[in-house]
C-alpha atoms as a PDB file:
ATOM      1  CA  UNK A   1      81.777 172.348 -51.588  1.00  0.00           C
ATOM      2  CA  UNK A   2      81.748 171.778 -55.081  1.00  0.00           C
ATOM      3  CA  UNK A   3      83.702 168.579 -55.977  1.00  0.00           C
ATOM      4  CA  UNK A   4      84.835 167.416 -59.713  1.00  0.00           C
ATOM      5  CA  UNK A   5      86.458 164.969 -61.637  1.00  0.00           C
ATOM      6  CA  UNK A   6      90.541 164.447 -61.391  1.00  0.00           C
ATOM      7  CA  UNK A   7      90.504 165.514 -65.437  1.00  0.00           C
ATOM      8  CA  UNK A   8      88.151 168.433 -64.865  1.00  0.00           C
ATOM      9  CA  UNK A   9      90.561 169.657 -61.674  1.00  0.00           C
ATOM     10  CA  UNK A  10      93.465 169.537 -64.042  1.00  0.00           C
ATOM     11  CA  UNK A  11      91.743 171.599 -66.478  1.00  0.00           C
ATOM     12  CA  UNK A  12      90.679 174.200 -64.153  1.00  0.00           C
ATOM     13  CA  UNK A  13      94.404 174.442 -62.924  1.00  0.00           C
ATOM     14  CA  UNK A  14      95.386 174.657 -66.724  1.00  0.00           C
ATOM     15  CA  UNK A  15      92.442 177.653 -66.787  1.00  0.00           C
ATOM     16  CA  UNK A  16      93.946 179.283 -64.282  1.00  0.00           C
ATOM     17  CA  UNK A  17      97.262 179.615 -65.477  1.00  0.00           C
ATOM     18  CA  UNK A  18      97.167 180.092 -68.968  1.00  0.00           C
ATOM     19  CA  UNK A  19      94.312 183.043 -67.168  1.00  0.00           C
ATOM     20  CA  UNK A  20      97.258 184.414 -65.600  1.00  0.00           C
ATOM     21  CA  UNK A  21      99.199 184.092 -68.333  1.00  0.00           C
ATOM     22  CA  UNK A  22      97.509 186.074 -70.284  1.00  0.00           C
ATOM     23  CA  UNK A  23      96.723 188.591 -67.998  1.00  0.00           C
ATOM     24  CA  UNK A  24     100.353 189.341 -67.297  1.00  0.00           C
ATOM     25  CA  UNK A  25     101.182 189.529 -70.767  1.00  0.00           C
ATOM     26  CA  UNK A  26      98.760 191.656 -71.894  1.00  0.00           C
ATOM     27  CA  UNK A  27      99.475 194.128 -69.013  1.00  0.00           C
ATOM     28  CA  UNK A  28     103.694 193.875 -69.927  1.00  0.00           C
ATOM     29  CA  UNK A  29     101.846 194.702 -73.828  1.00  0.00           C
ATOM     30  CA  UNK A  30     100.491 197.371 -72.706  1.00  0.00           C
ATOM     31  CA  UNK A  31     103.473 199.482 -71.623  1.00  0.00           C
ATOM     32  CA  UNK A  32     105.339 198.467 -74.938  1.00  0.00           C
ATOM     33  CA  UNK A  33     104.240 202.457 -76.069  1.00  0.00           C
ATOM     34  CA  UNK A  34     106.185 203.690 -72.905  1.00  0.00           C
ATOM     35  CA  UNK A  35     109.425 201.929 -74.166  1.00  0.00           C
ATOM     36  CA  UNK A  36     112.306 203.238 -76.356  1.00  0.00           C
ATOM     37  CA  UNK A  37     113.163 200.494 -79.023  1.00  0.00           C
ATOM     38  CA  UNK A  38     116.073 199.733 -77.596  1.00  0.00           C
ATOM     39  CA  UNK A  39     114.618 199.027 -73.704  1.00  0.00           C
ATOM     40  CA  UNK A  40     111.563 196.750 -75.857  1.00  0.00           C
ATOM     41  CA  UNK A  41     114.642 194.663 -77.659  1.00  0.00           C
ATOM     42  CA  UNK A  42     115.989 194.317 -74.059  1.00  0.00           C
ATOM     43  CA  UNK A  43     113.053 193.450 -72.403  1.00  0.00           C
ATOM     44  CA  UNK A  44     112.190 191.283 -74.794  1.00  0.00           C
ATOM     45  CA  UNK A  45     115.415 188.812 -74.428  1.00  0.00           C
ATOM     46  CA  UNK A  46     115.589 189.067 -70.605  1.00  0.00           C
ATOM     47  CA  UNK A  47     111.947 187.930 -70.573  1.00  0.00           C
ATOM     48  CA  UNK A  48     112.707 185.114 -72.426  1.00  0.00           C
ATOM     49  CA  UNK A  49     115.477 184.535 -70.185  1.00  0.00           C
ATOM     50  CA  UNK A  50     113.402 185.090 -66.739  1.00  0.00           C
ATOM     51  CA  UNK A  51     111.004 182.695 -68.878  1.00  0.00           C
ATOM     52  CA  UNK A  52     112.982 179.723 -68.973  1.00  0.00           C
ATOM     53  CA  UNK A  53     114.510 180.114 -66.053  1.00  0.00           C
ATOM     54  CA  UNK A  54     111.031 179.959 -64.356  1.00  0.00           C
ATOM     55  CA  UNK A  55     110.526 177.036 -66.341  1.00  0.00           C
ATOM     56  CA  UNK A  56     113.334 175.174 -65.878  1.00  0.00           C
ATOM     57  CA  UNK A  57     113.641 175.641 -62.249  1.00  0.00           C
ATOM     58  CA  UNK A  58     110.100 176.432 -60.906  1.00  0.00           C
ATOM     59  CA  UNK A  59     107.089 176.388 -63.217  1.00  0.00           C
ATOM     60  CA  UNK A  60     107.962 172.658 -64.490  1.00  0.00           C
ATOM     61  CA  UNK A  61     108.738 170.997 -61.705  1.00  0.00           C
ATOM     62  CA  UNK A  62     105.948 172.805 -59.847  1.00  0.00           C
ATOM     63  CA  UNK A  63     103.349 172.036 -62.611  1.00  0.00           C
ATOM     64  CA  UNK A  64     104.188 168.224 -63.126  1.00  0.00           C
ATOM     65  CA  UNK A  65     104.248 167.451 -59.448  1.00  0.00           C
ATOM     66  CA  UNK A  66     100.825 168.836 -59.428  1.00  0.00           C
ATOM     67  CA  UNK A  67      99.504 166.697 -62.187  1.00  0.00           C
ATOM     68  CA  UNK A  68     101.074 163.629 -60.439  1.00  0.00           C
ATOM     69  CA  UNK A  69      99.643 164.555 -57.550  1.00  0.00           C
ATOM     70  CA  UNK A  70      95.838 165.434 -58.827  1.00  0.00           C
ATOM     71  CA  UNK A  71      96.076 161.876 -61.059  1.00  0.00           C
ATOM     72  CA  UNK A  72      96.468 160.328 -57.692  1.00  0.00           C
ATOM     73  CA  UNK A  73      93.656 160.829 -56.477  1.00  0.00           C
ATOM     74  CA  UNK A  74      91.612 157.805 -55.899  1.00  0.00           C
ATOM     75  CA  UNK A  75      88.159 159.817 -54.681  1.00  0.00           C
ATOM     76  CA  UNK A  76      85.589 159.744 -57.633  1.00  0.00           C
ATOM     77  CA  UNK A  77      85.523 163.592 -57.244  1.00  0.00           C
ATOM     78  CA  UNK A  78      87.552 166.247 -55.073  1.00  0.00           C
ATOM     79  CA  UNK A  79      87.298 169.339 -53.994  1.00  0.00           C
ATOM     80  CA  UNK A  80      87.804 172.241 -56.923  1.00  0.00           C
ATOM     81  CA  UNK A  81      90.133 173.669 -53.969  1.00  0.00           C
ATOM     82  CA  UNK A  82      92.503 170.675 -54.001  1.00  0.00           C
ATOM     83  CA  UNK A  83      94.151 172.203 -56.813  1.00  0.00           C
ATOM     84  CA  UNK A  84      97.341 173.209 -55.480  1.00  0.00           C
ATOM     85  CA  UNK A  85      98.730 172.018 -52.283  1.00  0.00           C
ATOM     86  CA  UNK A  86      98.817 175.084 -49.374  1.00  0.00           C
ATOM     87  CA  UNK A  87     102.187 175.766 -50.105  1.00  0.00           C
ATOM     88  CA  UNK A  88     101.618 176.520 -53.284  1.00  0.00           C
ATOM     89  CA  UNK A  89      98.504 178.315 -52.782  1.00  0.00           C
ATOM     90  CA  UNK A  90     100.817 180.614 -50.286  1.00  0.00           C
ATOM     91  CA  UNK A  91     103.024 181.065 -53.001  1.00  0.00           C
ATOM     92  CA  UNK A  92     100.600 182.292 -55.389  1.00  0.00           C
ATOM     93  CA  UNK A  93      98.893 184.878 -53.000  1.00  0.00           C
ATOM     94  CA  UNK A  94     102.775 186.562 -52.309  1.00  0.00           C
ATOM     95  CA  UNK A  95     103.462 186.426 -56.096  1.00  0.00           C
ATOM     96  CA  UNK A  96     100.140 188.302 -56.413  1.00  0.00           C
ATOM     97  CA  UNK A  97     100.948 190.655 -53.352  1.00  0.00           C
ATOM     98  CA  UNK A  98     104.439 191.615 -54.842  1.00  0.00           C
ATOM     99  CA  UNK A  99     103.201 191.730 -58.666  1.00  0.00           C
ATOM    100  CA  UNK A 100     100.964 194.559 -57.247  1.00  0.00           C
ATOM    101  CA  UNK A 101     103.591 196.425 -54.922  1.00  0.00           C
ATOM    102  CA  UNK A 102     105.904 196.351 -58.096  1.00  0.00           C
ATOM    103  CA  UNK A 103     103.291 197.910 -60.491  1.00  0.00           C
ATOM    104  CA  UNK A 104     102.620 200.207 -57.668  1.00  0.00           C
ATOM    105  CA  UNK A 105     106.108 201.392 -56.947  1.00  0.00           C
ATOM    106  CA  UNK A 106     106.305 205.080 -58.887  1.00  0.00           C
ATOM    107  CA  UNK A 107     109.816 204.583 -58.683  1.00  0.00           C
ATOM    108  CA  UNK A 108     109.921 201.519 -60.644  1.00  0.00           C
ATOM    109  CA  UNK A 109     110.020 202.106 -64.445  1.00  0.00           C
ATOM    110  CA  UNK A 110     107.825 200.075 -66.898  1.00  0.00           C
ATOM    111  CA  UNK A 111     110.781 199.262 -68.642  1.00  0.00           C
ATOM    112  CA  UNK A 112     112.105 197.209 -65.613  1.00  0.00           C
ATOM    113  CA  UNK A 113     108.549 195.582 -65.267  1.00  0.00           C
ATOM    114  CA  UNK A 114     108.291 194.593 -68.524  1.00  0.00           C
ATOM    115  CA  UNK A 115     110.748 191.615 -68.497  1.00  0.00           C
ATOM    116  CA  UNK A 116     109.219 190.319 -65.380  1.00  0.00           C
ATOM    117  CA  UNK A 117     105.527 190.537 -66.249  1.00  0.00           C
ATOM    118  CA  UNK A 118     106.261 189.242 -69.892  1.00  0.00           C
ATOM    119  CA  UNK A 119     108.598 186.336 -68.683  1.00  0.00           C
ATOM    120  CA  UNK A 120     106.488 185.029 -65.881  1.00  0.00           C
ATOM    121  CA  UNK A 121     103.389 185.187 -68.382  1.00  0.00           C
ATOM    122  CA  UNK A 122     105.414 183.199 -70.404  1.00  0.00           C
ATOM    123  CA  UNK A 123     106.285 180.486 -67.637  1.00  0.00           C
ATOM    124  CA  UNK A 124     103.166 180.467 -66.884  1.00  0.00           C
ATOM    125  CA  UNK A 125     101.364 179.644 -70.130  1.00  0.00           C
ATOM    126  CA  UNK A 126     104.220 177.118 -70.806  1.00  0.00           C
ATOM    127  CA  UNK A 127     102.718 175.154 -67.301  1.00  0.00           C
ATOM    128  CA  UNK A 128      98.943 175.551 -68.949  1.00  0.00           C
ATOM    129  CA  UNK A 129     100.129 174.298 -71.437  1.00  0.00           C
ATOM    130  CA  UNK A 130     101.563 171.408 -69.578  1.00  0.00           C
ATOM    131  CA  UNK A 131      98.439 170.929 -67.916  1.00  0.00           C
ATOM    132  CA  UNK A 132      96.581 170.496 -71.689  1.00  0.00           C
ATOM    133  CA  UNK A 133      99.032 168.318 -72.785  1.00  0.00           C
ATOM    134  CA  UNK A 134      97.946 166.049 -69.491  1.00  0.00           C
ATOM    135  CA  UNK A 135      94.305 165.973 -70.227  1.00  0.00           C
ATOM    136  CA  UNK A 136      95.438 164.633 -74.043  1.00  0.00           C
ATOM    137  CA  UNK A 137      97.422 162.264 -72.429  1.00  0.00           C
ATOM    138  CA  UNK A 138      94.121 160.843 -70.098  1.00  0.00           C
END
């Protein structure tokens, strides 16, 4: 198994999100065309407000207990796995799971997605971001 350095591990976790991140956002971008003006101002706020609510009462917490617990680590190098703990891991896959049931849904407008794929991509480039900011600090 392929094992790496604490400060490589947290930048791989800070990949991976701001990844994500980007990925979500681009595909909330991408249904801007399908929008009236009005539903894009909308969306826009209430992503901003799913965004830091994420942030303030997920993401953040989430993403600095993670960095604690990778700058822990006393092993020269660790597993590229040890990442995220299981739960987390398990959290991730049914985030994934439902992301894809809810772009799936016909009966769920792109307008209602938008929000929700733009304001988690946000959260989640805020915690890559928090991840950079820890490899500065090293």
């Amino acid at each position: 198994m392929l094992k790496v350095h604490k400060n490589v591990l947290i930048l791989i976790a800070g990949i991976i999100w701001f990844t994500a991140s980007i990925i979500l956002s681009t595909r909330a971008i991408s249904w801007i065309e399908l929008m009236t003006s009005t539903q894009l101002v909308i969306g826009i706020i209430a992503a901003l407000l799913l965004s830091i609510i994420k942030i303030y009462f997920i993401f953040k917490k989430l993403t600095l207990n993670n960095i604690k617990r990778i700058q822990s680590f006393t092993q020269a190098n660790i597993s590229i796995w040890e990442f995220h703990i299981m739960k987390d891991k398990l959290l991730i896959v049914l985030m994934i799971i439902i992301g894809i049931g809810l772009r799936s849904a016909p009966f769920i407008p792109k307008y209602v997605l938008f929000p929700i794929y733009l304001g988690i991509g946000l959260a989640m480039l805020y915690s890559a971001i928090l991840y950079i900011v820890a490899l500065r600090k090293v």
